[in-house]
N, C-alpha and C. Protein backbone atom coordinates (compact mmCIF):
# COMPACT_ATOMS: atom_id res chain seq x y z
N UNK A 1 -123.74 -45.18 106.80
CA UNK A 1 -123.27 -45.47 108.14
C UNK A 1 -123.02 -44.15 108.86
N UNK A 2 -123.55 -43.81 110.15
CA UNK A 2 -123.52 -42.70 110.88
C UNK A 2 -122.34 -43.10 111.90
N UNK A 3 -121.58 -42.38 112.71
CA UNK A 3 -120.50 -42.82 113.17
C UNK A 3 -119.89 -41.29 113.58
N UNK A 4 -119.08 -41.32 115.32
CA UNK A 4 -119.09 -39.98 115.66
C UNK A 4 -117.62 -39.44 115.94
N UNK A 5 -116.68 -39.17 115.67
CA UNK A 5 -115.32 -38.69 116.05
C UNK A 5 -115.02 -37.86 116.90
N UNK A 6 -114.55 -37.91 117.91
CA UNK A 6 -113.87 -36.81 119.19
C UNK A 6 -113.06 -36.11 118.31
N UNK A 7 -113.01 -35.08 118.59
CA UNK A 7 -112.09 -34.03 117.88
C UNK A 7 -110.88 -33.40 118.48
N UNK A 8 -109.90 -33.00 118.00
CA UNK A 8 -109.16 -31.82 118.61
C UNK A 8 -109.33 -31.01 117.97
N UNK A 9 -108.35 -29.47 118.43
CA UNK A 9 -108.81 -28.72 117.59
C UNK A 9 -107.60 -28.41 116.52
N UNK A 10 -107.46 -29.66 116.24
CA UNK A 10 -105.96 -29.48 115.08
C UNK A 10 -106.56 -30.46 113.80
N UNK A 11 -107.55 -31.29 114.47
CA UNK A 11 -108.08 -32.18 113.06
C UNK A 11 -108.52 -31.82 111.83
N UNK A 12 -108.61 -32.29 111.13
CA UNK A 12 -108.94 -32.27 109.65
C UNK A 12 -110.55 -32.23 109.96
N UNK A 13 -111.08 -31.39 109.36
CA UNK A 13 -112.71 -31.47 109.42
C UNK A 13 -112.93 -30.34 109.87
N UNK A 14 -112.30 -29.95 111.23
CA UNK A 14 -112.56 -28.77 112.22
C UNK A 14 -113.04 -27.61 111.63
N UNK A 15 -112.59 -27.17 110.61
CA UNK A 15 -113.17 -26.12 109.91
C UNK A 15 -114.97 -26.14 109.53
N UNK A 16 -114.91 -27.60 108.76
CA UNK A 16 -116.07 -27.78 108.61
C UNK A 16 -117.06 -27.75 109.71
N UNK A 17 -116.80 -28.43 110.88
CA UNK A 17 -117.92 -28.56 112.23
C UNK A 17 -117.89 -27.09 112.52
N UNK A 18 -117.01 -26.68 112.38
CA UNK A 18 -117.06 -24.90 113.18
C UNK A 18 -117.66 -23.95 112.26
N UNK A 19 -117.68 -24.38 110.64
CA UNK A 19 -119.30 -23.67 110.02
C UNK A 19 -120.51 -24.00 110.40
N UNK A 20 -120.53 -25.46 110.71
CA UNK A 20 -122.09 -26.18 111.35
C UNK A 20 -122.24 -25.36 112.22
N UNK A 21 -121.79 -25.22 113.29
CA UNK A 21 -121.65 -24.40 114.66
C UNK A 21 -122.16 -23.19 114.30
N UNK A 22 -121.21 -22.35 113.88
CA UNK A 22 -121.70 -20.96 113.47
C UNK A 22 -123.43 -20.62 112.88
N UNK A 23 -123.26 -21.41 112.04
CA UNK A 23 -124.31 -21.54 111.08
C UNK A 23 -125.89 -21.85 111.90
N UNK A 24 -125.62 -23.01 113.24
CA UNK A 24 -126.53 -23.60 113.32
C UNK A 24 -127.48 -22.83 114.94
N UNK A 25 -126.69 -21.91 115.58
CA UNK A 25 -126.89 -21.10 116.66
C UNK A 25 -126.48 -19.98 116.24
N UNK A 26 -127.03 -19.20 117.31
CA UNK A 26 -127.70 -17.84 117.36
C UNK A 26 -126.18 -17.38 117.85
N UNK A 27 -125.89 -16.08 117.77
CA UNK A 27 -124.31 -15.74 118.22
C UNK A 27 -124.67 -15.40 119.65
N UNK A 28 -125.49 -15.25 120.65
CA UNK A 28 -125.82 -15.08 122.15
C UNK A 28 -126.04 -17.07 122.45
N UNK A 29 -125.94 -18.07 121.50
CA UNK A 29 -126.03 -19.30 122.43
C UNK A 29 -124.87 -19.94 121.88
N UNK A 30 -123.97 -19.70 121.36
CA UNK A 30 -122.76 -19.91 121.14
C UNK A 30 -120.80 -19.50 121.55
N UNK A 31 -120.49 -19.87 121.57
CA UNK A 31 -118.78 -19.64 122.17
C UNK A 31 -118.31 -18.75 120.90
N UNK A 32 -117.16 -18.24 121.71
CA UNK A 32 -116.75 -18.09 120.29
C UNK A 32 -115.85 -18.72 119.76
N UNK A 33 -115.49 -18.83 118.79
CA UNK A 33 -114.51 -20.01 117.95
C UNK A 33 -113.21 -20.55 118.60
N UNK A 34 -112.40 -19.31 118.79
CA UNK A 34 -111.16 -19.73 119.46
C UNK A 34 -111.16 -20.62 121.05
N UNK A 35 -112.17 -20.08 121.89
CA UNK A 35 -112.65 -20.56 122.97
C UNK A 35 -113.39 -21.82 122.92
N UNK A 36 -113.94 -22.22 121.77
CA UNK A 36 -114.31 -23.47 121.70
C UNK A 36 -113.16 -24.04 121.70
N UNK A 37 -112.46 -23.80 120.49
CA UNK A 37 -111.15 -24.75 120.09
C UNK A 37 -110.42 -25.10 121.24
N UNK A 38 -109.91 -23.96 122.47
CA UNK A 38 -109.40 -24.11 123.48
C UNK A 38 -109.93 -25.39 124.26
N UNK A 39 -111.40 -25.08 124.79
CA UNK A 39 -111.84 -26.13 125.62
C UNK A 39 -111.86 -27.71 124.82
N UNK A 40 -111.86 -27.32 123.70
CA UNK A 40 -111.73 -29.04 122.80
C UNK A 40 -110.30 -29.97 123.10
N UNK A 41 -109.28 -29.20 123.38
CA UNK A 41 -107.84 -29.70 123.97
C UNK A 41 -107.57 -29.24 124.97
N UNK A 42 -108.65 -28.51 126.26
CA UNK A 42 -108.11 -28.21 127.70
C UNK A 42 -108.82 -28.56 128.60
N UNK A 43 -110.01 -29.04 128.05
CA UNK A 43 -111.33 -29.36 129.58
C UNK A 43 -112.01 -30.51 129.56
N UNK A 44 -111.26 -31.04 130.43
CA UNK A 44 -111.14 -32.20 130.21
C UNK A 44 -112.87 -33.16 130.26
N UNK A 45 -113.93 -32.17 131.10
CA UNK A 45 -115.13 -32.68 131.21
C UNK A 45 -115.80 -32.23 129.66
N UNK A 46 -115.47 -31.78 128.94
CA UNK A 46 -115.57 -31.21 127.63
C UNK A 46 -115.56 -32.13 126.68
N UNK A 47 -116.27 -32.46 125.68
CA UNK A 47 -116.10 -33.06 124.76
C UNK A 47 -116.89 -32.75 123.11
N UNK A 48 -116.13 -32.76 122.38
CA UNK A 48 -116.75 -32.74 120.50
C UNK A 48 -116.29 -33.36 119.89
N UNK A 49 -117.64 -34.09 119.44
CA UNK A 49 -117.61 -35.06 118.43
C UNK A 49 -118.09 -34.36 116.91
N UNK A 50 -117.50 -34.88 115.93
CA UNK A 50 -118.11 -34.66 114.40
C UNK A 50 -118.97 -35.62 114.24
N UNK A 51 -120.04 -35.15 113.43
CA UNK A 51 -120.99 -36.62 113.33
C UNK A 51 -120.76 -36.82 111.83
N UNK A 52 -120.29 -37.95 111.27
CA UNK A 52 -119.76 -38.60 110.10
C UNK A 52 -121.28 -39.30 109.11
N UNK A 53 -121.54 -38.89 108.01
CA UNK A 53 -122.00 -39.90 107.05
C UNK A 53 -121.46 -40.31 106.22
N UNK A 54 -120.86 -41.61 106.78
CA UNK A 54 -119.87 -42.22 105.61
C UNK A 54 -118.55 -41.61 106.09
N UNK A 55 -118.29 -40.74 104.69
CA UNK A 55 -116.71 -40.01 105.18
C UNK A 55 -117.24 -38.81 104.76
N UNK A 56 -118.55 -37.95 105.02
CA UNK A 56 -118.64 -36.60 104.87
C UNK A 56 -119.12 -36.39 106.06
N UNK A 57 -118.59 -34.92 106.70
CA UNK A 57 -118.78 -34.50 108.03
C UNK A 57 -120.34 -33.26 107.94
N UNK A 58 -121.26 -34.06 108.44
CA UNK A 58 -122.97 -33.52 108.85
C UNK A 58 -123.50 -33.01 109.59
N UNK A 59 -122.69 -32.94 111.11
CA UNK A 59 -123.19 -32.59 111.84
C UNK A 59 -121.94 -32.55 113.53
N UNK A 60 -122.43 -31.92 114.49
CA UNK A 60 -121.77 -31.85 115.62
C UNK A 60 -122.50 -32.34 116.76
N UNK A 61 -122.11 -32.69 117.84
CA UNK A 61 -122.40 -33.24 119.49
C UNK A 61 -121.66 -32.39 120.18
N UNK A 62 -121.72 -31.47 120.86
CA UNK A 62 -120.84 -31.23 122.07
C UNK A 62 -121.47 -31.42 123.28
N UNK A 63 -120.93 -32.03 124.52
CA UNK A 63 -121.21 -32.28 125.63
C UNK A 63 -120.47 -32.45 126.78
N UNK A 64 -121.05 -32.55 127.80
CA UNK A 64 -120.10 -32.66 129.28
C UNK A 64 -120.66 -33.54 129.87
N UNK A 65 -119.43 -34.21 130.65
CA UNK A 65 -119.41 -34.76 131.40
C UNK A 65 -119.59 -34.22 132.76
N UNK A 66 -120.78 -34.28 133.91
CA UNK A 66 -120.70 -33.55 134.78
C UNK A 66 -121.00 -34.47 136.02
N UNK A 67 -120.28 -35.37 135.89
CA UNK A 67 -120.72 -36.42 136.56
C UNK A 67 -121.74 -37.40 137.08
N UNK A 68 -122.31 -36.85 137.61
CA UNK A 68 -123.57 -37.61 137.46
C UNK A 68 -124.56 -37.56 136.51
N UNK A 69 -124.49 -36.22 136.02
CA UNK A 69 -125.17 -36.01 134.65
C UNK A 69 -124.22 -35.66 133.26
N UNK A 70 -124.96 -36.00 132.47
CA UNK A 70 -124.74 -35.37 131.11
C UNK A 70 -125.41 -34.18 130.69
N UNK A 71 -124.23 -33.88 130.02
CA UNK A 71 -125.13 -32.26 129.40
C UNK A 71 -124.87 -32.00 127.64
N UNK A 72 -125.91 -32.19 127.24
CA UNK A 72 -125.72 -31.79 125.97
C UNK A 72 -125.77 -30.43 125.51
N UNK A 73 -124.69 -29.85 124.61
CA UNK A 73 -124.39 -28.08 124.87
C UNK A 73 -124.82 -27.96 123.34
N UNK A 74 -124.37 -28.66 122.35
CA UNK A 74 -125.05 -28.43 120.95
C UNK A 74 -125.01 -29.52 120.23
N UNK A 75 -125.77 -29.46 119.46
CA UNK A 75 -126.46 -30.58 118.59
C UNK A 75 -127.14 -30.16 117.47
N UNK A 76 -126.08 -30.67 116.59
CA UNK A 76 -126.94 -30.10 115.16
C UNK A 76 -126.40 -30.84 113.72
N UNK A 77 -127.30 -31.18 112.85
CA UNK A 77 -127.15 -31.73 111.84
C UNK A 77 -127.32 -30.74 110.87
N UNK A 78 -126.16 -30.77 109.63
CA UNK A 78 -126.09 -29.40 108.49
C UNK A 78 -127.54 -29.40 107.67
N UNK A 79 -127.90 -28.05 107.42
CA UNK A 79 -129.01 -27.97 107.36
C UNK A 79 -129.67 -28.65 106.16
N UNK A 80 -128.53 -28.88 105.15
CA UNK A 80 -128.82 -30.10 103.59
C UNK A 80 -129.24 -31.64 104.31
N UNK A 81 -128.82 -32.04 105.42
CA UNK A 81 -128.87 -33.22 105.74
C UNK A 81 -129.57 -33.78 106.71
N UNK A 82 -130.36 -32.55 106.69
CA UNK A 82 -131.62 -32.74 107.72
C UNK A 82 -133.03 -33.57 107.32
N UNK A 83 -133.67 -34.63 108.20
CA UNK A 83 -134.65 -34.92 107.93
C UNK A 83 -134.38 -36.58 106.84
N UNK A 84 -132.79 -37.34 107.19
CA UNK A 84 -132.56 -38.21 106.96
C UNK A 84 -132.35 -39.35 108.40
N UNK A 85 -133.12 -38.94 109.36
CA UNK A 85 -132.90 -39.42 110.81
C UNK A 85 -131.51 -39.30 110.86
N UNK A 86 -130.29 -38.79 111.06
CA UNK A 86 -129.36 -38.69 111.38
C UNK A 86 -129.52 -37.96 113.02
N UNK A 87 -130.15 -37.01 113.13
CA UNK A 87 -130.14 -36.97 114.67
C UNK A 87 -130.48 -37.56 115.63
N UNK A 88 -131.78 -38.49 114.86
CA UNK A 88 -132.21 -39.40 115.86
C UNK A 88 -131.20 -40.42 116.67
N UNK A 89 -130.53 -40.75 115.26
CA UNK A 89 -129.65 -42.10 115.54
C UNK A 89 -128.26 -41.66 116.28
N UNK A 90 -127.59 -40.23 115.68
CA UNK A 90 -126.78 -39.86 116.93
C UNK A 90 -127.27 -39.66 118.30
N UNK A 91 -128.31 -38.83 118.47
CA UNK A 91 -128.71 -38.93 119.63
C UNK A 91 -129.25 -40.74 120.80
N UNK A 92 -129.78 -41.12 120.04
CA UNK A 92 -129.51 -42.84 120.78
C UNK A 92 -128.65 -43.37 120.59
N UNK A 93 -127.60 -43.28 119.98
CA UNK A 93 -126.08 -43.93 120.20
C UNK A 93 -125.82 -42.80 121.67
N UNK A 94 -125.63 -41.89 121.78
CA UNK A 94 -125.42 -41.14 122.68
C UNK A 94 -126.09 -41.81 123.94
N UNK A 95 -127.24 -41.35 123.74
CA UNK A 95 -127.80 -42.14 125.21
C UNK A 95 -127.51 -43.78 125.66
N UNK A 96 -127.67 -44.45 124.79
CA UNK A 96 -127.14 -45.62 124.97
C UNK A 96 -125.95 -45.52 125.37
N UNK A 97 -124.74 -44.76 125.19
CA UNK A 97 -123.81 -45.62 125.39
C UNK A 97 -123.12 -44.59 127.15
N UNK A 98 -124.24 -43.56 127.53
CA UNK A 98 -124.31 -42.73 128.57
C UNK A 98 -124.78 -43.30 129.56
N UNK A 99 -125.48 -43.59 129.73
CA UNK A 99 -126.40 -44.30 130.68
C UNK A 99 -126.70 -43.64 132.28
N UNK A 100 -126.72 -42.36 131.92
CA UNK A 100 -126.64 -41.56 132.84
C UNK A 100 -127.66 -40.73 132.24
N UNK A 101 -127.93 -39.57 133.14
CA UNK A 101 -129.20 -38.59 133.23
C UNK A 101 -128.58 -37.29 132.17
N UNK A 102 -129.34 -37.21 131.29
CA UNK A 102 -128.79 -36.01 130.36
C UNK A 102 -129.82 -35.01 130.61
N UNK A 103 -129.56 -33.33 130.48
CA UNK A 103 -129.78 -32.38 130.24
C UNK A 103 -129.54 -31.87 128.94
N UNK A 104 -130.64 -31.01 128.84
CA UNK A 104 -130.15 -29.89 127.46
C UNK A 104 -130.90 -28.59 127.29
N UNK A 105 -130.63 -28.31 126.82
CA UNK A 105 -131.53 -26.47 126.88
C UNK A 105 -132.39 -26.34 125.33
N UNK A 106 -133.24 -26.00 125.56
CA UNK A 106 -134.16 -25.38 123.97
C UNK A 106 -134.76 -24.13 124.19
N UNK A 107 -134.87 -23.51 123.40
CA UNK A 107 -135.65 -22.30 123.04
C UNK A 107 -136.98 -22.74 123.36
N UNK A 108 -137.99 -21.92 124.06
CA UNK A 108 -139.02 -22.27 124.48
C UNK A 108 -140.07 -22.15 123.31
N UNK A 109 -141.40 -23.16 123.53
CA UNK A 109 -142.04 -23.32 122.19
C UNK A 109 -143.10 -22.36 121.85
N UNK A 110 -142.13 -20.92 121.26
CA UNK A 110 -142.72 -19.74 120.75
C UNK A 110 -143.39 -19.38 119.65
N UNK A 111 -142.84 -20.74 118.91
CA UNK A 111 -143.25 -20.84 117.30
C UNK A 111 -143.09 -21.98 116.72
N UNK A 112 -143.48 -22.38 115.41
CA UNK A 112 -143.41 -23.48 114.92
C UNK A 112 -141.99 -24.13 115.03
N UNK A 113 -141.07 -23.82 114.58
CA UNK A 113 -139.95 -24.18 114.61
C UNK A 113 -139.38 -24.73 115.73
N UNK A 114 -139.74 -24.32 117.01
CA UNK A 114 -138.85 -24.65 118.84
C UNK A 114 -140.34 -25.51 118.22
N UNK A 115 -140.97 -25.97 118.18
CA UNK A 115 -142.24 -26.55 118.69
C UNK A 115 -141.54 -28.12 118.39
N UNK A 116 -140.91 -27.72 117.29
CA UNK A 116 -140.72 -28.93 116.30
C UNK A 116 -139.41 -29.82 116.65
N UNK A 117 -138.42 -28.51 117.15
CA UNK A 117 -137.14 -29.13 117.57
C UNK A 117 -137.40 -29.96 118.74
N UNK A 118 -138.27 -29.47 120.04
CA UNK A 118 -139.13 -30.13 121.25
C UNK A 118 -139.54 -31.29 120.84
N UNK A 119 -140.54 -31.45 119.65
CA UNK A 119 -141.26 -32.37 119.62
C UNK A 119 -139.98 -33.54 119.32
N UNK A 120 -139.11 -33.07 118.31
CA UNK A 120 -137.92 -34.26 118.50
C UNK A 120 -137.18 -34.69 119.54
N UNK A 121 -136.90 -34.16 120.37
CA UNK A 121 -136.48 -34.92 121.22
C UNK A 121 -137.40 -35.30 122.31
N UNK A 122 -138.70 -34.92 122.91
CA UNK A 122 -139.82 -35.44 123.13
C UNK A 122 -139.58 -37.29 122.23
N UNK A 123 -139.58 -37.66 121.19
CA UNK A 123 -140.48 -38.59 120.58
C UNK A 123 -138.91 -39.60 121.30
N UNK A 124 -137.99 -38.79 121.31
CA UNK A 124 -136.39 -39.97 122.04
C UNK A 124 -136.68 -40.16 123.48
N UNK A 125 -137.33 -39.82 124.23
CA UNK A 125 -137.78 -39.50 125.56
C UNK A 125 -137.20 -38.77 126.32
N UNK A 126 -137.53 -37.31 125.48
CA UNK A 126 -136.59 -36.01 127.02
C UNK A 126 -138.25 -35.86 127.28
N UNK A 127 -137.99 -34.98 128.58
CA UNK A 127 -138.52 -34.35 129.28
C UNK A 127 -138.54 -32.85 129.19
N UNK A 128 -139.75 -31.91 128.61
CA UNK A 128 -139.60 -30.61 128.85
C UNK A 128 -140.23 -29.92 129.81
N UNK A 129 -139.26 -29.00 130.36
CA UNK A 129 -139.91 -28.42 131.94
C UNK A 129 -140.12 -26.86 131.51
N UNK A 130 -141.33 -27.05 130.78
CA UNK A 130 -140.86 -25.08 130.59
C UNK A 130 -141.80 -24.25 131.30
N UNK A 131 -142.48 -24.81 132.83
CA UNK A 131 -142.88 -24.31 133.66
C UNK A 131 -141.29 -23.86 134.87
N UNK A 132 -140.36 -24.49 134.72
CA UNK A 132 -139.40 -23.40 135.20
C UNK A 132 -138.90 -22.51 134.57
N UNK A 133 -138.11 -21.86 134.95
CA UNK A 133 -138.02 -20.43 134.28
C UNK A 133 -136.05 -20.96 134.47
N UNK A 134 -135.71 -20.80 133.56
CA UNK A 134 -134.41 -21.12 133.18
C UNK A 134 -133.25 -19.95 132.24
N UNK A 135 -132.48 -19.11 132.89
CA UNK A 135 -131.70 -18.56 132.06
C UNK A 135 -130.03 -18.84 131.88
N UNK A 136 -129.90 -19.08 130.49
CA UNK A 136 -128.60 -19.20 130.16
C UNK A 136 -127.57 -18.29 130.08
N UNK A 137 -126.88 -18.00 130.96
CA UNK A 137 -125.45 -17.01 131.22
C UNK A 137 -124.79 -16.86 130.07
N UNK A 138 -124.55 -15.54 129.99
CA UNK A 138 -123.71 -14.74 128.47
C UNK A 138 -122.54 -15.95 128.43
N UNK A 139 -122.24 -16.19 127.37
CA UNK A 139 -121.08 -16.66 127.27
C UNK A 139 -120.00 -16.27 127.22
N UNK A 140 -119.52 -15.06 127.12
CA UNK A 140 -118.98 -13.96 127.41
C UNK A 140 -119.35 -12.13 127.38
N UNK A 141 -118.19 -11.81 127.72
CA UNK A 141 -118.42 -10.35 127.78
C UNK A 141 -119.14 -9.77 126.48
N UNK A 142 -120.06 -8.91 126.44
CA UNK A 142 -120.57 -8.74 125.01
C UNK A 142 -121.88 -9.42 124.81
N UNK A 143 -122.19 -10.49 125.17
CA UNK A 143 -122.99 -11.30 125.07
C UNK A 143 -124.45 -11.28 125.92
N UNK A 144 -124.99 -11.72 125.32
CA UNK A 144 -126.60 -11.79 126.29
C UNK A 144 -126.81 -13.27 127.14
N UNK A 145 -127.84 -12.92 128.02
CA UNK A 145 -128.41 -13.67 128.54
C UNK A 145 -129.22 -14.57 127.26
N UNK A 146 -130.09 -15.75 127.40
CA UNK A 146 -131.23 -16.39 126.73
C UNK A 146 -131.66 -16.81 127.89
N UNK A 147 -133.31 -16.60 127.64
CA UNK A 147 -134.14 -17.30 128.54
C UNK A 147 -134.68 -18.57 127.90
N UNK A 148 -134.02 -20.26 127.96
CA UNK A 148 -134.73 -20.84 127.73
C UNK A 148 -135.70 -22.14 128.67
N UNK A 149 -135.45 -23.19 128.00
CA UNK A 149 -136.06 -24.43 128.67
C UNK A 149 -135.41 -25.63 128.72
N UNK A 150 -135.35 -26.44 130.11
CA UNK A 150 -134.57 -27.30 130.13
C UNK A 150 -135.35 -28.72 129.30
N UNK A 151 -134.28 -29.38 129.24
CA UNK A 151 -135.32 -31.23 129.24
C UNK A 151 -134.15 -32.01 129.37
N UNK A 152 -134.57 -33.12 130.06
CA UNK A 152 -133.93 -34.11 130.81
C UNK A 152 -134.59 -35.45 130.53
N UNK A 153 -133.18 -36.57 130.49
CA UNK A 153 -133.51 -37.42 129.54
C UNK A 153 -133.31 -38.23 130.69
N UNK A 154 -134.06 -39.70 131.26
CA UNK A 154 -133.47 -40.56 132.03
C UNK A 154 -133.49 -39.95 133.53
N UNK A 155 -133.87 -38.77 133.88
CA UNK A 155 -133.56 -38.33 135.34
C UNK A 155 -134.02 -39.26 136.47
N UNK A 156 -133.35 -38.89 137.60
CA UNK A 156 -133.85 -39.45 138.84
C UNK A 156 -135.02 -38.96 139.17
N UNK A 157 -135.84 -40.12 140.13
CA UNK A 157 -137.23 -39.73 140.49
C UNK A 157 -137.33 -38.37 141.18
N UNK A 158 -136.33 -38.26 142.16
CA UNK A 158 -136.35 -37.01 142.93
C UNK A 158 -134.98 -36.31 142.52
N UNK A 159 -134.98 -35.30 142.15
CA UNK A 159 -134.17 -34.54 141.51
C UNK A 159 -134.49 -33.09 141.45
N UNK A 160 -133.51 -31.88 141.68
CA UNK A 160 -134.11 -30.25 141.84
C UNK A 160 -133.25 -29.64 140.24
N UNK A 161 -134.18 -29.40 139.49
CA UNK A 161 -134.06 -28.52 138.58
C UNK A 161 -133.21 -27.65 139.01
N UNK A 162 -132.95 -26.57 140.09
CA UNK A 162 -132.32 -25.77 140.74
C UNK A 162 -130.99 -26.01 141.01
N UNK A 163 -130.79 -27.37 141.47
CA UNK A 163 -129.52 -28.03 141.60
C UNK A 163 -129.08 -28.38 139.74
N UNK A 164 -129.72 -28.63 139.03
CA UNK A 164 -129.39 -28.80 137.72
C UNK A 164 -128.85 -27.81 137.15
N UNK A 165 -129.36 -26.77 137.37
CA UNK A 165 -129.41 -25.07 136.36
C UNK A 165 -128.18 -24.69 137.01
N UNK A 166 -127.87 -25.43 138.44
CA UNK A 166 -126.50 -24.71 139.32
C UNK A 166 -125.47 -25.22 138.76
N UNK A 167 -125.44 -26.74 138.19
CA UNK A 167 -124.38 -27.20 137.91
C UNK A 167 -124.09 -26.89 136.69
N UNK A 168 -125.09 -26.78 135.81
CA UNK A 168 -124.52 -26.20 134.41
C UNK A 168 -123.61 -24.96 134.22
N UNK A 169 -124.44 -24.20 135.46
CA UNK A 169 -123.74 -22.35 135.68
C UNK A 169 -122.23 -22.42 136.16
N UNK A 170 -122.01 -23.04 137.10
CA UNK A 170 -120.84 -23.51 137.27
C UNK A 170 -119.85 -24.05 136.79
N UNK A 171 -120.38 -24.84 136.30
CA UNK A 171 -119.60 -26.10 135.12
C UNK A 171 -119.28 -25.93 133.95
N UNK A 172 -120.51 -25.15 133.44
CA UNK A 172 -120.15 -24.88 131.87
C UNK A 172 -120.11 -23.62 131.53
N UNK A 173 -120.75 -22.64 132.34
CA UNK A 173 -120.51 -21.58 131.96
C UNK A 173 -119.81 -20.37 132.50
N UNK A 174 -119.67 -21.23 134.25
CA UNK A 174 -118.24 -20.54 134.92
C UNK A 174 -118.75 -19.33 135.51
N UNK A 175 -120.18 -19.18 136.14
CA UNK A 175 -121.22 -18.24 136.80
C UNK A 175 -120.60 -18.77 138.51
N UNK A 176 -120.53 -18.23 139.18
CA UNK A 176 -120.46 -18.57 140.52
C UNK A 176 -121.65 -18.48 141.63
């Protein structure tokens, strides 16, 4: 049974999701620890879930609420427990129970590996736009830019990528 828990950052597990985390991104597309923990009990459009098999903790969801859209910020299943559809099925509990227009960012398909992560969420029905040119804001001081690629799940017929990339900068990563 797959099954997803909101977190604080005082729960039991937390340690564990925050090795997934570490483990599962690059240190330029990631927060850093304490600053996650913060926004997990201060922002309120903020949200992390643990993704549960059974009663062992596999994987993470973090996302926002950005009103009209959703934004998915990370997503990742531990790397032993990969390739048991567990992402699939978090990810369509997700959308199902959203019903709103999601975003998410990928590494553009440079190599086998982005080819593959694409092609998964491709087969759930995102959308990849990697004819725009999309860069993700340091997450802090110290930190780099990434140039990646958006995809959008459910969007409106008429909709500006531009207006998308604005609200994330704003919203999530606090770019003005």
């Amino acid at each position: 049974m797959i099954y997803n828990k909101v977190l604080s950052a005082n729960d039991v597990g937390i340690e564990i999701v925050m090795d997934i985390y570490q483990t599962s991104f690059p240190i330029d597309e990631r927060r850093e620890i304490d600053a996650l923990k913060y926004m997990i009990d201060n922002e309120d459009a903020f949200t992390l879930e643990a993704i549960y098999d059974n009663d062992t903790i596999v994987g993470l969801l973090s996302w926002w609420n950005l009103g009209e859209w959703r934004y998915i910020e990370h997503f990742a299943v531990d790397e032993q427990c990969r390739g048991r559809g567990i992402g699939q099925k978090v990810l369509m509990e997700f959308l199902a129970r959203n019903m709103l227009p999601v975003v998410l960012e990928v590494e553009p398909p440079v190599d086998e590996f982005c080819r593959r992560r694409i092609s998964f969420y491709r087969t759930i029905g995102f959308r990849l736009h990697d004819t725009y040119s999309y860069t993700q804001p340091p997450y802090c001081s110290g930190r780099n830019s990434v140039e990646l690629c958006l995809m959008s799940y459910n969007a409106p017929a008429l909709y500006s990528l531009d207006e998308v990339a604005g609200l994330l900068h704003r919203n999530v990563y606090g770019v003005k």
